[in-house]
Protein backbone atom coordinates (compact mmCIF):
# COMPACT_ATOMS: atom_id res chain seq x y z
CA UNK A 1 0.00 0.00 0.00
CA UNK A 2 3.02 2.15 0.64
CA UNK A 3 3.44 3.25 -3.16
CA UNK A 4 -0.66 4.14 -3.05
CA UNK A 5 0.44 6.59 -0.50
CA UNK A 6 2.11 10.21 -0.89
CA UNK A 7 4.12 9.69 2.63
CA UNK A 8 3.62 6.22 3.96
CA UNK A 9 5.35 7.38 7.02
CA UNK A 10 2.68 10.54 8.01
CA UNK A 11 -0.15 7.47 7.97
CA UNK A 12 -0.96 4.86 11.03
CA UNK A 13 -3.88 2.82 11.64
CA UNK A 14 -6.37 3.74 13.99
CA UNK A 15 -9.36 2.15 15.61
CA UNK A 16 -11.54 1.24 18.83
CA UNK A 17 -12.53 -2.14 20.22
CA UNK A 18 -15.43 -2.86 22.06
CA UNK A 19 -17.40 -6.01 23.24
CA UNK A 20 -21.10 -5.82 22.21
CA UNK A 21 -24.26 -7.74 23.59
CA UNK A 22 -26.94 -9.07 21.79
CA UNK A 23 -28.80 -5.43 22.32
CA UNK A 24 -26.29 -3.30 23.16
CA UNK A 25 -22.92 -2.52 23.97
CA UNK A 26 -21.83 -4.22 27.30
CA UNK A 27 -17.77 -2.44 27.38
CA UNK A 28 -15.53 -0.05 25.76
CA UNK A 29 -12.64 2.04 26.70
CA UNK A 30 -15.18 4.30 27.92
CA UNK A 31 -17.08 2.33 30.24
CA UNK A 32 -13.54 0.90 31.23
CA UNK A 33 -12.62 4.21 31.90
CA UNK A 34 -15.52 4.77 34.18
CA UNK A 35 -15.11 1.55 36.21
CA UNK A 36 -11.45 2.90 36.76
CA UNK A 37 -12.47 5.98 37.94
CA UNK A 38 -15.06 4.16 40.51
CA UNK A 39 -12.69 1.83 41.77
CA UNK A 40 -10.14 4.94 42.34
CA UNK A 41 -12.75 6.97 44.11
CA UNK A 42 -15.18 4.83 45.45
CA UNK A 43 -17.99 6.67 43.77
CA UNK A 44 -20.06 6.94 41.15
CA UNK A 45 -20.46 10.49 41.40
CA UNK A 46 -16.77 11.07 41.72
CA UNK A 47 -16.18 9.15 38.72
CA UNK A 48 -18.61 10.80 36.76
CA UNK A 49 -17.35 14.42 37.87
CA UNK A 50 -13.94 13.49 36.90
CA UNK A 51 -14.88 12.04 33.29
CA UNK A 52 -17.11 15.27 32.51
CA UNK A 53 -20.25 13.46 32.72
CA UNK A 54 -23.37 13.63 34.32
CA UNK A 55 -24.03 11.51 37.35
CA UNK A 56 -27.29 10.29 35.31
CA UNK A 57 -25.15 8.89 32.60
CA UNK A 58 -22.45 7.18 34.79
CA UNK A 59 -25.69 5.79 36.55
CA UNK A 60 -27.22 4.45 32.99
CA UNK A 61 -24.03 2.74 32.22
CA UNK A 62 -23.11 1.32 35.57
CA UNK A 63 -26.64 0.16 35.18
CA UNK A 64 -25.95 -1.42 31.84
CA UNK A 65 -22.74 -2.96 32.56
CA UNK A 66 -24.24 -5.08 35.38
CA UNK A 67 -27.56 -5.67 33.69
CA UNK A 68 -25.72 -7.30 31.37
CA UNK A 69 -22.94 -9.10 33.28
CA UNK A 70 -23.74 -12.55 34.40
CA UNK A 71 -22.99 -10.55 38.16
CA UNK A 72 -22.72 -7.40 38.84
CA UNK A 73 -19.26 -5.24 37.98
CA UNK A 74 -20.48 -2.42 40.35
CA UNK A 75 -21.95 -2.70 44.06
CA UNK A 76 -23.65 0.01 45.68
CA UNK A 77 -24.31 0.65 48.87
CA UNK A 78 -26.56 3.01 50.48
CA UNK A 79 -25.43 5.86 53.25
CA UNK A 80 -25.79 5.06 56.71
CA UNK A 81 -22.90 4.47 59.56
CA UNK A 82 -19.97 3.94 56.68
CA UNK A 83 -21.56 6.53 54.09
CA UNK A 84 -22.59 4.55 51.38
CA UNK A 85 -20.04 4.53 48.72
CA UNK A 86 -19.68 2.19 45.30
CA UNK A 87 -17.05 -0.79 44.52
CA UNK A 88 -15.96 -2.84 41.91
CA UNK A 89 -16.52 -5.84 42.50
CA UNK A 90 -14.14 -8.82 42.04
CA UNK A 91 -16.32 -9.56 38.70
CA UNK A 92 -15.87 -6.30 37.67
CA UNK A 93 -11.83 -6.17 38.41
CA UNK A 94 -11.91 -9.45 36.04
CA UNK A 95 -13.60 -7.08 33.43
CA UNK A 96 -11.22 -4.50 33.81
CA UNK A 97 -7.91 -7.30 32.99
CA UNK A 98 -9.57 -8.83 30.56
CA UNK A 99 -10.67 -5.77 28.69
CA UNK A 100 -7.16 -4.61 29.17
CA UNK A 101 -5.73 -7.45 27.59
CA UNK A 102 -7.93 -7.19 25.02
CA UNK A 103 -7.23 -3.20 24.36
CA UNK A 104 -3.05 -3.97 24.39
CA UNK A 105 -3.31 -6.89 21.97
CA UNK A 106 -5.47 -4.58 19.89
CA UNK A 107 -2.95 -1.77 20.01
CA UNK A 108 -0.37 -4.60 18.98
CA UNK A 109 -2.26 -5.60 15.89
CA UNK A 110 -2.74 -2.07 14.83
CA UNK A 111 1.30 -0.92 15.23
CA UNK A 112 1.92 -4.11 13.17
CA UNK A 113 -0.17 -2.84 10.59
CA UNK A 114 0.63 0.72 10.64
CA UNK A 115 3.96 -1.16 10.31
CA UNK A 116 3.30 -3.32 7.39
CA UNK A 117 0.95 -0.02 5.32
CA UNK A 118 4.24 2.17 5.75
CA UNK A 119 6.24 -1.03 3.90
């Protein structure tokens, strides 16, 4: 492809993975994202705030993710003596490696690529 290309070397390949359910999406980087920001801060509001979203959205998609799930990603836990407060649960940290993995190797295939369009 290189000769199809004025400068071979100003191109790369770029692209986003996600895993998909029979109705919807179930995870993405962004909903990875979002799982890393409530296992940082213990919060689903937190996380939100610190993606730029609204707590109603972060809500919908925690909502998703462990409607989805075979058991829940994300436990929640109402105020009281300890103050309520959200986790990930060990399902959800599974998610989180796995979806890793699967973002790396996918970064791997596209520098290989990029590599073999600038030959």
């Amino acid at each position: 492809m290189k000769n199809l290309l004025p400068d071979a070397a100003a191109f790369r390949l770029t692209g986003r993975v996600w895993v998909e359910g029979a109705t919807e999406r179930f995870l993405g980087i962004g909903r990875l994202e979002l799982l890393e920001h409530i296992q940082a801060t213990g919060s689903i509001s937190k996380a939100a705030v610190a993606m730029g979203m609204s707590y109603k959205r972060a809500w919908d998609l925690v909502q998703s993710l462990n409607a989805q799930a075979a058991r829940p990603l994300v436990a929640t836990q109402t105020g009281g003596k300890s103050g309520g407060g959200t986790v990930v649960t060990p399902e959800g940290e599974q998610a989180l490696a796995e979806f890793r993995g699967i973002q790396a190797r996918f970064q791997e295939f596209l520098a290989e690529e990029t590599r073999r369009l600038r030959e």
